[in-house]
PDB file of N, CA and C in Angstrom:
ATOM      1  N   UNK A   1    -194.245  84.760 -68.025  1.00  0.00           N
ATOM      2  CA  UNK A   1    -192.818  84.946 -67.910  1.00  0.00           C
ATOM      3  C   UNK A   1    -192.550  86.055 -66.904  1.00  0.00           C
ATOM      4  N   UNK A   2    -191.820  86.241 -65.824  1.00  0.00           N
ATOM      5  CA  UNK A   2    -191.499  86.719 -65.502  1.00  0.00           C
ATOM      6  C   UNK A   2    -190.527  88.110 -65.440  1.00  0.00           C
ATOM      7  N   UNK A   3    -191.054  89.144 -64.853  1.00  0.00           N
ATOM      8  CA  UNK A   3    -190.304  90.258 -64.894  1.00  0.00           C
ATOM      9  C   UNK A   3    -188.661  90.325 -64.899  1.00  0.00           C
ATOM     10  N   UNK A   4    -188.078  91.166 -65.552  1.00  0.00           N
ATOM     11  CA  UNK A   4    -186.511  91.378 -65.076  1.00  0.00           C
ATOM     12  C   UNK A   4    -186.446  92.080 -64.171  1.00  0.00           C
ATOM     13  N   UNK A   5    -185.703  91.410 -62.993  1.00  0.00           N
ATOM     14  CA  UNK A   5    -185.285  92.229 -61.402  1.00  0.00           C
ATOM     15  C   UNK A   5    -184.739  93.580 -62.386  1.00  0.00           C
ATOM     16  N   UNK A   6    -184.892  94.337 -61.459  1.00  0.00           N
ATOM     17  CA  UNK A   6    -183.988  95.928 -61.748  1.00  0.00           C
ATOM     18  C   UNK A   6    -183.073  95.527 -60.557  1.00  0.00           C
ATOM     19  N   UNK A   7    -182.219  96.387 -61.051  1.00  0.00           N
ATOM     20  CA  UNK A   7    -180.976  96.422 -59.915  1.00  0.00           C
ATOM     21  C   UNK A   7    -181.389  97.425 -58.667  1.00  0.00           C
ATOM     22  N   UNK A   8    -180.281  96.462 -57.634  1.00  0.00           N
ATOM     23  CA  UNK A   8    -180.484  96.817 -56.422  1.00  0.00           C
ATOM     24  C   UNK A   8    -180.328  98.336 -56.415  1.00  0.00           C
ATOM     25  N   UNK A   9    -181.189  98.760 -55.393  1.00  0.00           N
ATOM     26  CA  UNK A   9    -180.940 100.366 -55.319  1.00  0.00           C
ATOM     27  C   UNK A   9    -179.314 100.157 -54.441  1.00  0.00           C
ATOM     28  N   UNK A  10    -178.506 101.303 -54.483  1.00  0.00           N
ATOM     29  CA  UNK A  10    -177.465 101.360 -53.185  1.00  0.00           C
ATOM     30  C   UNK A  10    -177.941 101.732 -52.185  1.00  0.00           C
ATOM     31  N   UNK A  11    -177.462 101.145 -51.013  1.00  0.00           N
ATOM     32  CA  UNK A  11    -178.066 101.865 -49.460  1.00  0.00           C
ATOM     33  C   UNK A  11    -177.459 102.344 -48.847  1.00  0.00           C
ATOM     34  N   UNK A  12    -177.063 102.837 -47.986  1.00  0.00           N
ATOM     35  CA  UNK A  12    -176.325 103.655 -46.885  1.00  0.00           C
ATOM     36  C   UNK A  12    -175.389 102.570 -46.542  1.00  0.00           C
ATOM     37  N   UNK A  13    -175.424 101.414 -46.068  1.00  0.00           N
ATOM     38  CA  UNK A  13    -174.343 100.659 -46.313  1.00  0.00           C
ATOM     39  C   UNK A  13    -173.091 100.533 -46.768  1.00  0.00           C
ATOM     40  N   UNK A  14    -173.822 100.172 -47.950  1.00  0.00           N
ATOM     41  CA  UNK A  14    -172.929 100.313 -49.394  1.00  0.00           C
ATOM     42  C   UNK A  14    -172.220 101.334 -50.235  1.00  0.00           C
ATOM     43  N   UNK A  15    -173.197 102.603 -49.691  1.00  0.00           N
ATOM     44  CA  UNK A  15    -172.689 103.748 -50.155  1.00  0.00           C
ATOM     45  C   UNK A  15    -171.035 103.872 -49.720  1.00  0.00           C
ATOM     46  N   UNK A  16    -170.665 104.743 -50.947  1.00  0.00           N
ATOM     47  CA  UNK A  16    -169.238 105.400 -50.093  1.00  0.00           C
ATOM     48  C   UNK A  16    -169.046 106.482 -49.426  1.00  0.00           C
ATOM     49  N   UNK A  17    -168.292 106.736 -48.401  1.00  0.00           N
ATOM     50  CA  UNK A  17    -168.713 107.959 -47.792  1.00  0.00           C
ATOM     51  C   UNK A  17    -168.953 109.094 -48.749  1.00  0.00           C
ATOM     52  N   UNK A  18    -168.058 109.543 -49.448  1.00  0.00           N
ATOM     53  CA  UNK A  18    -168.380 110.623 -50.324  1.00  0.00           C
ATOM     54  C   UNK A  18    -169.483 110.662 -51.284  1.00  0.00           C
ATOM     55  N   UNK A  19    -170.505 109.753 -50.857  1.00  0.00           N
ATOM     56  CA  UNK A  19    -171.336 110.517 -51.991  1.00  0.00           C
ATOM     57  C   UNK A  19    -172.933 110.039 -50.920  1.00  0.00           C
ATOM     58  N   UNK A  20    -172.723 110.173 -49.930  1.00  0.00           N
ATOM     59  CA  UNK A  20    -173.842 110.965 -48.925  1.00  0.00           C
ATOM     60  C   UNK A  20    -174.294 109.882 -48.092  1.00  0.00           C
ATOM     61  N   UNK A  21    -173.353 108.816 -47.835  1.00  0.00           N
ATOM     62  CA  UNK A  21    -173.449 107.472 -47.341  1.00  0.00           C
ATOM     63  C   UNK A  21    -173.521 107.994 -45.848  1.00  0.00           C
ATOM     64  N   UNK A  22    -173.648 106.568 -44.794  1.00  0.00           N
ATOM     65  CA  UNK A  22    -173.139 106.433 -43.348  1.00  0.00           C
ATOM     66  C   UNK A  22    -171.388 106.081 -43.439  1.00  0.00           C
ATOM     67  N   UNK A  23    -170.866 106.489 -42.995  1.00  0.00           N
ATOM     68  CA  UNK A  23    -169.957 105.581 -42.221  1.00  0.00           C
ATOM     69  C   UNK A  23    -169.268 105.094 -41.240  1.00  0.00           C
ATOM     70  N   UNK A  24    -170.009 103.994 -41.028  1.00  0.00           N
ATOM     71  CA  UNK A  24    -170.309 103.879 -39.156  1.00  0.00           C
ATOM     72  C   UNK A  24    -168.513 103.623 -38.356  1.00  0.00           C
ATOM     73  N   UNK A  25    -167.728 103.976 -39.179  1.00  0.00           N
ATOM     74  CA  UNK A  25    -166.004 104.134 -38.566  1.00  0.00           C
ATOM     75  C   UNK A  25    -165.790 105.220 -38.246  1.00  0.00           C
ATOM     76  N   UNK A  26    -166.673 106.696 -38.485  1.00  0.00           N
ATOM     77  CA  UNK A  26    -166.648 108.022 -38.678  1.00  0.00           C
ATOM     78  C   UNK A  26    -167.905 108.287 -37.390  1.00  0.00           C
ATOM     79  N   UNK A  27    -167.120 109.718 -36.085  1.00  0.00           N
ATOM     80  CA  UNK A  27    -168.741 109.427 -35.452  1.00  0.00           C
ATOM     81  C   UNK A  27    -169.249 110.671 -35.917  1.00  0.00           C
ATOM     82  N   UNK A  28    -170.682 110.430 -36.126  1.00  0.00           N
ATOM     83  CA  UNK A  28    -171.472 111.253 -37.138  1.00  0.00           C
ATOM     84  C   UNK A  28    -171.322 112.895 -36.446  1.00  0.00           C
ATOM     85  N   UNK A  29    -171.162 113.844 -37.482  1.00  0.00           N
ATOM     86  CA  UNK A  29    -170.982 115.399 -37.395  1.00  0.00           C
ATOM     87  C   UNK A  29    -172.642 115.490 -37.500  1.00  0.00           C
ATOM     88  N   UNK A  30    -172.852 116.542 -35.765  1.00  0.00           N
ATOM     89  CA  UNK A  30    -174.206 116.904 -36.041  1.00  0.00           C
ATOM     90  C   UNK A  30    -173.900 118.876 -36.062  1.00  0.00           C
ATOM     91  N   UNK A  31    -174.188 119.193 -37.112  1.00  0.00           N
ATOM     92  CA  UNK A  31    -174.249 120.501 -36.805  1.00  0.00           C
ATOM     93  C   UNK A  31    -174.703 121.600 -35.854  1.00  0.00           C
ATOM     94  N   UNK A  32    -174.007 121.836 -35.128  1.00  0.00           N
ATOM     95  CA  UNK A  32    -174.316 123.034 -33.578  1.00  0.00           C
ATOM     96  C   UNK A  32    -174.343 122.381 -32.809  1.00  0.00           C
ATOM     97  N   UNK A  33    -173.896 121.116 -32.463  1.00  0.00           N
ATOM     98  CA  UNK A  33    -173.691 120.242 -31.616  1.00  0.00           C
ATOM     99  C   UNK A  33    -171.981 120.362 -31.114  1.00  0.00           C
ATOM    100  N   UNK A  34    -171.766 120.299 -29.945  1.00  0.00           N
ATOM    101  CA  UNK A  34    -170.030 120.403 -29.204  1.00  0.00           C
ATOM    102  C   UNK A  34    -170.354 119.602 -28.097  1.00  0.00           C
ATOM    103  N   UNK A  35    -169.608 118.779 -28.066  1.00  0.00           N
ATOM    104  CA  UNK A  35    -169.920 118.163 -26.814  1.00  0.00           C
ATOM    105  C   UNK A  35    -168.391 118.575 -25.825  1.00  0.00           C
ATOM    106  N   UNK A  36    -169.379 118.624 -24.387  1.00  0.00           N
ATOM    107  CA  UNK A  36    -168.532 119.215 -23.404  1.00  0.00           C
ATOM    108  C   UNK A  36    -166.944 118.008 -23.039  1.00  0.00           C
ATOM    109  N   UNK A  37    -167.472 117.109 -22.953  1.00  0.00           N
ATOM    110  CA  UNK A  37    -166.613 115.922 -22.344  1.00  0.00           C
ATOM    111  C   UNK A  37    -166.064 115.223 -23.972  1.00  0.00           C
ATOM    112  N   UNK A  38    -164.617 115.405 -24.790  1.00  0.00           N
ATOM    113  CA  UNK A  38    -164.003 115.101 -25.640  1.00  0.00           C
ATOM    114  C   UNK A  38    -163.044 113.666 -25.327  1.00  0.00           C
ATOM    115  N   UNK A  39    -163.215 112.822 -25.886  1.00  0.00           N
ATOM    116  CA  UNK A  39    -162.425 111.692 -25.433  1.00  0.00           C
ATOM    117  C   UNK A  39    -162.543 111.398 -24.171  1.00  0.00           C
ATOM    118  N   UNK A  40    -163.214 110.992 -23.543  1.00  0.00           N
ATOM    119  CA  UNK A  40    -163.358 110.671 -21.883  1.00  0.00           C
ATOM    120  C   UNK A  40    -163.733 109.063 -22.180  1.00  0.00           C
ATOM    121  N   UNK A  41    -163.026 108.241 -21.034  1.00  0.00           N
ATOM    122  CA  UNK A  41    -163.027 107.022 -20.880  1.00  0.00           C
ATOM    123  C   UNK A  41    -164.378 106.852 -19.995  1.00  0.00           C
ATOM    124  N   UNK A  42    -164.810 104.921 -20.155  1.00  0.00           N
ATOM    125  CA  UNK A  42    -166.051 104.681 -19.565  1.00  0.00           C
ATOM    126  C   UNK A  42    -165.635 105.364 -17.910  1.00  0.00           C
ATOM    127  N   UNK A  43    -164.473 104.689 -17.703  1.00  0.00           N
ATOM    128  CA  UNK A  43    -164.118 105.058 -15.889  1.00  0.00           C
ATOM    129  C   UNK A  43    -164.231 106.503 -15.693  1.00  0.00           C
ATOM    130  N   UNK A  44    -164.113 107.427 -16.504  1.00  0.00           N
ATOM    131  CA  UNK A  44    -164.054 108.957 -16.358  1.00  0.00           C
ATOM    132  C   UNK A  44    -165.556 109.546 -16.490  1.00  0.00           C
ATOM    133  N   UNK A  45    -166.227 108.913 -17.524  1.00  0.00           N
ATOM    134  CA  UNK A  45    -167.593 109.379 -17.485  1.00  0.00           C
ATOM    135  C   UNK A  45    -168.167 108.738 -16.601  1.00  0.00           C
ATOM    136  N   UNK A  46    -167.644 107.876 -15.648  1.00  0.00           N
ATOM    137  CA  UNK A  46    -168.700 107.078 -14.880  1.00  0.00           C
ATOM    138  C   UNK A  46    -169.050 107.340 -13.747  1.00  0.00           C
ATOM    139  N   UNK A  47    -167.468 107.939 -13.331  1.00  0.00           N
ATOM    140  CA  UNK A  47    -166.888 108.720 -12.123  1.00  0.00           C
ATOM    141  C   UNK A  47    -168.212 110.616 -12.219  1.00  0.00           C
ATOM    142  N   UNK A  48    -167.796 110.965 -13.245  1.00  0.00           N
ATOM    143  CA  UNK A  48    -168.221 112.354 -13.512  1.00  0.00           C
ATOM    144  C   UNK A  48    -170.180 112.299 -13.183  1.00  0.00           C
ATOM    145  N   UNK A  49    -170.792 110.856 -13.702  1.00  0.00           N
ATOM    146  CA  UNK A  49    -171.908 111.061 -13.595  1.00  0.00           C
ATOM    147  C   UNK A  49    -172.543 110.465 -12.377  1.00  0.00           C
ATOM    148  N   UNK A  50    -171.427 109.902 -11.607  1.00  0.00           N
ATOM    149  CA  UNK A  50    -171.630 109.242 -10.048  1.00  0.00           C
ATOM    150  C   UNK A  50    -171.680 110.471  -9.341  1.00  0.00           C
ATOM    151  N   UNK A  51    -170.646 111.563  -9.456  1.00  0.00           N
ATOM    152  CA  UNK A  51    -170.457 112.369  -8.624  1.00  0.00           C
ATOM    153  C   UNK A  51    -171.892 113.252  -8.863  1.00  0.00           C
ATOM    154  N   UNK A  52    -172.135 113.534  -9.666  1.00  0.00           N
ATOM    155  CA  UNK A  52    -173.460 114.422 -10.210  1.00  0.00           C
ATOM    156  C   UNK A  52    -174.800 113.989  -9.600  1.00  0.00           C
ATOM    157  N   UNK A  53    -174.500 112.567  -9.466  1.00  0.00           N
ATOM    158  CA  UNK A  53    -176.047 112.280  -8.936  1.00  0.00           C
ATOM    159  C   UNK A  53    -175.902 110.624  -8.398  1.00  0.00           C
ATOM    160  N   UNK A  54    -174.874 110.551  -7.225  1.00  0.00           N
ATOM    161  CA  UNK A  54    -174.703 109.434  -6.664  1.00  0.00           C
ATOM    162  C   UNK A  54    -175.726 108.605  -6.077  1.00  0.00           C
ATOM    163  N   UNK A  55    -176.906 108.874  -6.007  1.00  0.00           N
ATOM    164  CA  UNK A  55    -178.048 107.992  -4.940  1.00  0.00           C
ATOM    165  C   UNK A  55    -177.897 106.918  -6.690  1.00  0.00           C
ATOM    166  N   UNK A  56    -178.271 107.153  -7.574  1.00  0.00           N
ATOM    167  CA  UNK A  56    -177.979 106.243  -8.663  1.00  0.00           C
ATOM    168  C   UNK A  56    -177.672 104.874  -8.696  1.00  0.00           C
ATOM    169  N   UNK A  57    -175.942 105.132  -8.713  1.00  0.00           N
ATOM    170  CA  UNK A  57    -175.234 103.737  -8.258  1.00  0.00           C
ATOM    171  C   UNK A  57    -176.002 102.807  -6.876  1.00  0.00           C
ATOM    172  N   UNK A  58    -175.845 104.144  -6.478  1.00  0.00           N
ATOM    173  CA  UNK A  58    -176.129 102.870  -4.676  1.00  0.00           C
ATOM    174  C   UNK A  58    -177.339 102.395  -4.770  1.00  0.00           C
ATOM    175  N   UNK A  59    -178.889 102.896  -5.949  1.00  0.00           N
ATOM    176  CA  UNK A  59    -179.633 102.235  -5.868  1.00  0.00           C
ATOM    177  C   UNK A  59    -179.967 101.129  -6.611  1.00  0.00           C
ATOM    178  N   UNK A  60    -178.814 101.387  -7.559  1.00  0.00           N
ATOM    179  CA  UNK A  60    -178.823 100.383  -8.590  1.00  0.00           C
ATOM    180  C   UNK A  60    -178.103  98.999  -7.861  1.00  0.00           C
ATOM    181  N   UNK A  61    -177.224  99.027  -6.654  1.00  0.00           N
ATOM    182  CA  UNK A  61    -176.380  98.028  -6.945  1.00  0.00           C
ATOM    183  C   UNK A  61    -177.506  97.513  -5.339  1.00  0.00           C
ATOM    184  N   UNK A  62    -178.117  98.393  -4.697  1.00  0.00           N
ATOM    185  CA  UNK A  62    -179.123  98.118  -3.866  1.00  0.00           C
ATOM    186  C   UNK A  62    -180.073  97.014  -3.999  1.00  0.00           C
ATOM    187  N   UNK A  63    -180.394  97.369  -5.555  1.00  0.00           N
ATOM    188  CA  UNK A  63    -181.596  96.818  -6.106  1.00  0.00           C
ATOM    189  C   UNK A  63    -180.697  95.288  -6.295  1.00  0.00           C
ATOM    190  N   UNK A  64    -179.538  95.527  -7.001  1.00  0.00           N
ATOM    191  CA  UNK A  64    -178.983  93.617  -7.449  1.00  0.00           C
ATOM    192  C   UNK A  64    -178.698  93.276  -6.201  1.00  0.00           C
ATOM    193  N   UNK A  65    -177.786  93.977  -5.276  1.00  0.00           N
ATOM    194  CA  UNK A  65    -178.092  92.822  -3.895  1.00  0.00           C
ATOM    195  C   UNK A  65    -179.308  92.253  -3.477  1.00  0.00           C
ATOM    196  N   UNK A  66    -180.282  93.073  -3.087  1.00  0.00           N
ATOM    197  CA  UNK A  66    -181.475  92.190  -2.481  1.00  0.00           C
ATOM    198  C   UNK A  66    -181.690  91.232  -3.848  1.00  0.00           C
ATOM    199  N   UNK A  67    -182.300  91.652  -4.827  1.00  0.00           N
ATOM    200  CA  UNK A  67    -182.327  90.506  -5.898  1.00  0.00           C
ATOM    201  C   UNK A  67    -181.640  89.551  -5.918  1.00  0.00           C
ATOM    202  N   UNK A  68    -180.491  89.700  -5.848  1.00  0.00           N
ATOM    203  CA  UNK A  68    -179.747  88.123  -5.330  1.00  0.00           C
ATOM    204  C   UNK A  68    -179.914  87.545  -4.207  1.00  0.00           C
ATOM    205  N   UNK A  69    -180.518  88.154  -3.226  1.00  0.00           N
ATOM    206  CA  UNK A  69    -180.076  87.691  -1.976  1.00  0.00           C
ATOM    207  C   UNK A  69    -181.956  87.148  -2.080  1.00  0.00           C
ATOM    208  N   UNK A  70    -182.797  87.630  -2.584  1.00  0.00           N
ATOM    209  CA  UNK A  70    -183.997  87.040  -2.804  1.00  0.00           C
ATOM    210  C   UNK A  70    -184.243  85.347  -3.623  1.00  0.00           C
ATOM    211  N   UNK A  71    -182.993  85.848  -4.769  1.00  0.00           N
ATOM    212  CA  UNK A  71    -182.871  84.213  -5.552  1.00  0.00           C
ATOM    213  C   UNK A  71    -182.754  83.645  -4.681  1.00  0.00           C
ATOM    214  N   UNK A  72    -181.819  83.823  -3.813  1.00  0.00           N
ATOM    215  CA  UNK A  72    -181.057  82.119  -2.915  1.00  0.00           C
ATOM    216  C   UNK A  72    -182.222  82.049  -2.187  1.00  0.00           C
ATOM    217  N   UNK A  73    -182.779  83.010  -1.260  1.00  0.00           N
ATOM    218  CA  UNK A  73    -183.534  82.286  -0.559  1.00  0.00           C
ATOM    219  C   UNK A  73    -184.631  81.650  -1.340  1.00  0.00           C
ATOM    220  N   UNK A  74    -185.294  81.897  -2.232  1.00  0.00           N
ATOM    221  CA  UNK A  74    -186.083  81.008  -3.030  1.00  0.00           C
ATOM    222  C   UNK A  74    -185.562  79.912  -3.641  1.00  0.00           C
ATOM    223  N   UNK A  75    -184.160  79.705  -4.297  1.00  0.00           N
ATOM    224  CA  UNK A  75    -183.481  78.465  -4.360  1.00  0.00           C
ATOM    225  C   UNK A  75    -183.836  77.769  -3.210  1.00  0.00           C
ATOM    226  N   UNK A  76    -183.327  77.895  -2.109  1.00  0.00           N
ATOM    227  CA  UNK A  76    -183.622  77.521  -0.849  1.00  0.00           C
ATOM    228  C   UNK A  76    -184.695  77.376   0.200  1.00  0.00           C
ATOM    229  N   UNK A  77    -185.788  77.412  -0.721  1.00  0.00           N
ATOM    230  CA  UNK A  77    -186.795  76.897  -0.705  1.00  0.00           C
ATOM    231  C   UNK A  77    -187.538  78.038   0.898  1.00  0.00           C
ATOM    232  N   UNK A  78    -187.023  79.208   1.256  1.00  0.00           N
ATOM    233  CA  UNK A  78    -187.232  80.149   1.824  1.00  0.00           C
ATOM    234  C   UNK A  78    -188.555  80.822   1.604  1.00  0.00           C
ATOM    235  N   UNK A  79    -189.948  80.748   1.428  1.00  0.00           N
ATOM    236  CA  UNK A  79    -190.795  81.361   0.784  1.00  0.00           C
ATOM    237  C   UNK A  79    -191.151  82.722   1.336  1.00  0.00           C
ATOM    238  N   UNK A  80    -190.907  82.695   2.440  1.00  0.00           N
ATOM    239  CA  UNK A  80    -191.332  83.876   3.581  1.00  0.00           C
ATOM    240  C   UNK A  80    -190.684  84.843   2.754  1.00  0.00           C
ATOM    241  N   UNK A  81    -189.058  85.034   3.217  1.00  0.00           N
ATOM    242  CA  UNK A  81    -188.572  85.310   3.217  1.00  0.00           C
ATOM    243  C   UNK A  81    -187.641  86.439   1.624  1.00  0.00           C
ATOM    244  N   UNK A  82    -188.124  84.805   1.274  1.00  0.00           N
ATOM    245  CA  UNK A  82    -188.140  85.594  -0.107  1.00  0.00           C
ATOM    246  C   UNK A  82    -188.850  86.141  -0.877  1.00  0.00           C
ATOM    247  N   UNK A  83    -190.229  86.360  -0.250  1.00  0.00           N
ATOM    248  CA  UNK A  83    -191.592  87.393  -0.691  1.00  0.00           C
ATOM    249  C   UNK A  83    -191.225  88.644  -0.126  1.00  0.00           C
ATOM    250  N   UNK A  84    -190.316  88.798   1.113  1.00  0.00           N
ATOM    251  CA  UNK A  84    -190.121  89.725   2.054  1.00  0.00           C
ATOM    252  C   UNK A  84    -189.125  90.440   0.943  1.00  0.00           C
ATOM    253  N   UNK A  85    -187.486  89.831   0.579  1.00  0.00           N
ATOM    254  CA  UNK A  85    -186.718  90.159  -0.483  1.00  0.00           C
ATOM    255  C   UNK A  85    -187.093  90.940  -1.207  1.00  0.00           C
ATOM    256  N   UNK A  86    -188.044  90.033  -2.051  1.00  0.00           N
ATOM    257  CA  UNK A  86    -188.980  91.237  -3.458  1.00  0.00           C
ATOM    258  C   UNK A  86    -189.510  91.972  -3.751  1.00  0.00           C
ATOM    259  N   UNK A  87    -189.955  92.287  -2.474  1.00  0.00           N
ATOM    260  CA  UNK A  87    -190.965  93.076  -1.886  1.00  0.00           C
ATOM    261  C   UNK A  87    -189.984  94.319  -1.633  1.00  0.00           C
ATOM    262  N   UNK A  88    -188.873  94.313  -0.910  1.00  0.00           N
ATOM    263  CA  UNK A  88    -187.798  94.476  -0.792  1.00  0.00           C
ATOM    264  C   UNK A  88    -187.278  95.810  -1.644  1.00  0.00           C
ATOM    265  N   UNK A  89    -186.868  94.914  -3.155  1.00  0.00           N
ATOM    266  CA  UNK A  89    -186.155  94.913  -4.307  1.00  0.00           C
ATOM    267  C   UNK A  89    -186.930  96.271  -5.054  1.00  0.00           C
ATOM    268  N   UNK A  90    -188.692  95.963  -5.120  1.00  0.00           N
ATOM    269  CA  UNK A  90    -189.210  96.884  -5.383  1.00  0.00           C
ATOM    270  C   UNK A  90    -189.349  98.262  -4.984  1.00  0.00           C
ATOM    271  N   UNK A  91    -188.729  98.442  -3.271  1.00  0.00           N
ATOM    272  CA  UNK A  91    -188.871  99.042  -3.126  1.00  0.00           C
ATOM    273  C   UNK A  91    -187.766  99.929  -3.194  1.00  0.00           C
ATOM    274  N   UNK A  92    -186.430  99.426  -3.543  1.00  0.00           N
ATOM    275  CA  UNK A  92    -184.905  99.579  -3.979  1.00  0.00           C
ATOM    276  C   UNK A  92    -185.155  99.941  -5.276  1.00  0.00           C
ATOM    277  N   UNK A  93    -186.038  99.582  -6.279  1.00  0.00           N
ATOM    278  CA  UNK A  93    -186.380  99.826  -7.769  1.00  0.00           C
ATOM    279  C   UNK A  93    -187.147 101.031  -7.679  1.00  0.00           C
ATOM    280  N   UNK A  94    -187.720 101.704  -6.785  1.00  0.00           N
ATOM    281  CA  UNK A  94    -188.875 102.818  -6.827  1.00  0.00           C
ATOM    282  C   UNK A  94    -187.801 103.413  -6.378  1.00  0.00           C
ATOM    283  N   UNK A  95    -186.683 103.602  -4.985  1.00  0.00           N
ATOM    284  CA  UNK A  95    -185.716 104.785  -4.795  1.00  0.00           C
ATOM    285  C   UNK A  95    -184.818 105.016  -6.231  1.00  0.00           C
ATOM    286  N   UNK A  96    -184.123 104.004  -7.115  1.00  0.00           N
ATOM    287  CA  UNK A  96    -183.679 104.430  -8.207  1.00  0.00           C
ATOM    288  C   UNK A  96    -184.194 105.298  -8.673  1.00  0.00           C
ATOM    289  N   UNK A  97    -185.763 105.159  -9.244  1.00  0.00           N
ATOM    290  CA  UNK A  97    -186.218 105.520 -10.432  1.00  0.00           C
ATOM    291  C   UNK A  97    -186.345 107.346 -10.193  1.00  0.00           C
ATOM    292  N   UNK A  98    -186.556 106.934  -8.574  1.00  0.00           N
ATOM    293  CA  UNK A  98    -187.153 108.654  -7.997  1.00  0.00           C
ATOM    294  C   UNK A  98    -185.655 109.571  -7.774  1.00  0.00           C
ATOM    295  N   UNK A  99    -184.410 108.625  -7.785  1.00  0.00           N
ATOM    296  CA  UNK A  99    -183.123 109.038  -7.652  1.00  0.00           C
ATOM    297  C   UNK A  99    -182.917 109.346  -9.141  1.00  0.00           C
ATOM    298  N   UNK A 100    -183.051 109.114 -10.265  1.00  0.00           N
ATOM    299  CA  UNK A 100    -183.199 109.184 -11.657  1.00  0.00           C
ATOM    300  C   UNK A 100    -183.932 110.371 -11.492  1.00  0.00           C
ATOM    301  N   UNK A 101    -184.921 110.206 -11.480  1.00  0.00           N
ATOM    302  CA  UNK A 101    -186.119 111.896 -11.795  1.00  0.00           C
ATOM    303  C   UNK A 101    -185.242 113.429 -10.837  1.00  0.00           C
ATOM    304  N   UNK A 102    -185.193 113.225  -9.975  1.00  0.00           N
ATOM    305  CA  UNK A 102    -184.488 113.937  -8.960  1.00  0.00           C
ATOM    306  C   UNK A 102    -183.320 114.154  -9.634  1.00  0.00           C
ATOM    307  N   UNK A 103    -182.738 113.866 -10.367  1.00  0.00           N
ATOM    308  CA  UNK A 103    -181.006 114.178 -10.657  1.00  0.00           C
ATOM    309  C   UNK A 103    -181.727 114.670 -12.138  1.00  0.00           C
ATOM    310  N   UNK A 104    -182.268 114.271 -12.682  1.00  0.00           N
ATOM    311  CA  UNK A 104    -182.252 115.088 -14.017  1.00  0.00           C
ATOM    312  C   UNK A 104    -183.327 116.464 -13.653  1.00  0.00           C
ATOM    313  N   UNK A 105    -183.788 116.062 -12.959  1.00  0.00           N
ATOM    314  CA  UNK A 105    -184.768 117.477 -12.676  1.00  0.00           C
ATOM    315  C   UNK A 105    -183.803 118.521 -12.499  1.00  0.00           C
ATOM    316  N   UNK A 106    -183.388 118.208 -11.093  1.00  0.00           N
ATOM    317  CA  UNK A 106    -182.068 118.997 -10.799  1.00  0.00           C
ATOM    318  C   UNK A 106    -181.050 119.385 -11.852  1.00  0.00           C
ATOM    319  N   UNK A 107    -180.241 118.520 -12.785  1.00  0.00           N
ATOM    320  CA  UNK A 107    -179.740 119.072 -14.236  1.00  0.00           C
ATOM    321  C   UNK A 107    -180.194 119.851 -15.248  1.00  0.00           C
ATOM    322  N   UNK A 108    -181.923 119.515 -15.520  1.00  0.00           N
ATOM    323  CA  UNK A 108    -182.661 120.823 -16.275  1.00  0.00           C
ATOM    324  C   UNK A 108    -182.805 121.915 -15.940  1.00  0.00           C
ATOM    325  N   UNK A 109    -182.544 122.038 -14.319  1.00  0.00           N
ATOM    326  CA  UNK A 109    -182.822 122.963 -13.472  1.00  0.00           C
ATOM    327  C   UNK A 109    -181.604 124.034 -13.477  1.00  0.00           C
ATOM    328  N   UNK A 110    -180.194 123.319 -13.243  1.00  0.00           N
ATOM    329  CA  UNK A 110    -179.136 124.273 -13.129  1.00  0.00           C
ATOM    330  C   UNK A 110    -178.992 125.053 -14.139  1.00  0.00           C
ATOM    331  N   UNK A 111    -178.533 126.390 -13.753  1.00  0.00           N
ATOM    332  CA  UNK A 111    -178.202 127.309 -14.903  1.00  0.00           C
ATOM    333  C   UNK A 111    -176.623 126.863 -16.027  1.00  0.00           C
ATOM    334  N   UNK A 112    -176.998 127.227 -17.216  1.00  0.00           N
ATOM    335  CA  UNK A 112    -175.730 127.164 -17.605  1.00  0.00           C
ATOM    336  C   UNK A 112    -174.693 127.820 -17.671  1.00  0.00           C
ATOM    337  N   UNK A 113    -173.922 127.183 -17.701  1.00  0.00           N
ATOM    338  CA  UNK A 113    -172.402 127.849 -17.517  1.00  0.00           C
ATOM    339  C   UNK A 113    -171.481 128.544 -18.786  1.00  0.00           C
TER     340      UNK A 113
END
């Protein structure tokens, strides 16, 4: 014969906030934590972190042009050409990544204010 289930434990889910739950409508209080930028829109933070370290964007949108422009010619049955592309793309994917390292280096680097 089989055991009687015990009841479900409650989970963070289910919990109610007041008695030590999540509640993911609430954004979580981390203690000694302030964040500098309060209510800022995607367009405002997007702007703020373009200006901070612009090679970013341009290598990111670097990298999807040739990538597209590599599809078609391989749609198009281009093989040269589109080995040349990818070849390309990678090398648009290595300036990001080093445009990434370079901007946060530089951010660990500045003094604070």
């Amino acid at each position: 014969m089989a055991a009687p289930l015990a009841p479900a434990a409650q989970t963070s889910e289910t919990a109610s906030p007041g008695q030590g739950g999540f509640d993911i409508s609430q954004q979580p209080v981390i203690e000694g934590f302030r964040p500098k930028h309060k209510d800022e829109s995607f367009k405002e933070k997007f702007m703020r972190k373009t200006k901070a370290n612009p090679f970013v964007p341009i290598g990111c949108l670097g990298t999807a042009g040739v990538l597209m422009c590599g599809l078609r010619a391989f749609q198009q049955g281009k093989a040269q050409k589109s080995q040349a592309l990818m070849r390309t793309r990678v090398l648009a994917q290595g300036f990001t990544v080093v445009a990434l390292v370079v901007g946060a280096t530089a951010a660990a680097l500045k003094p604070k204010q």
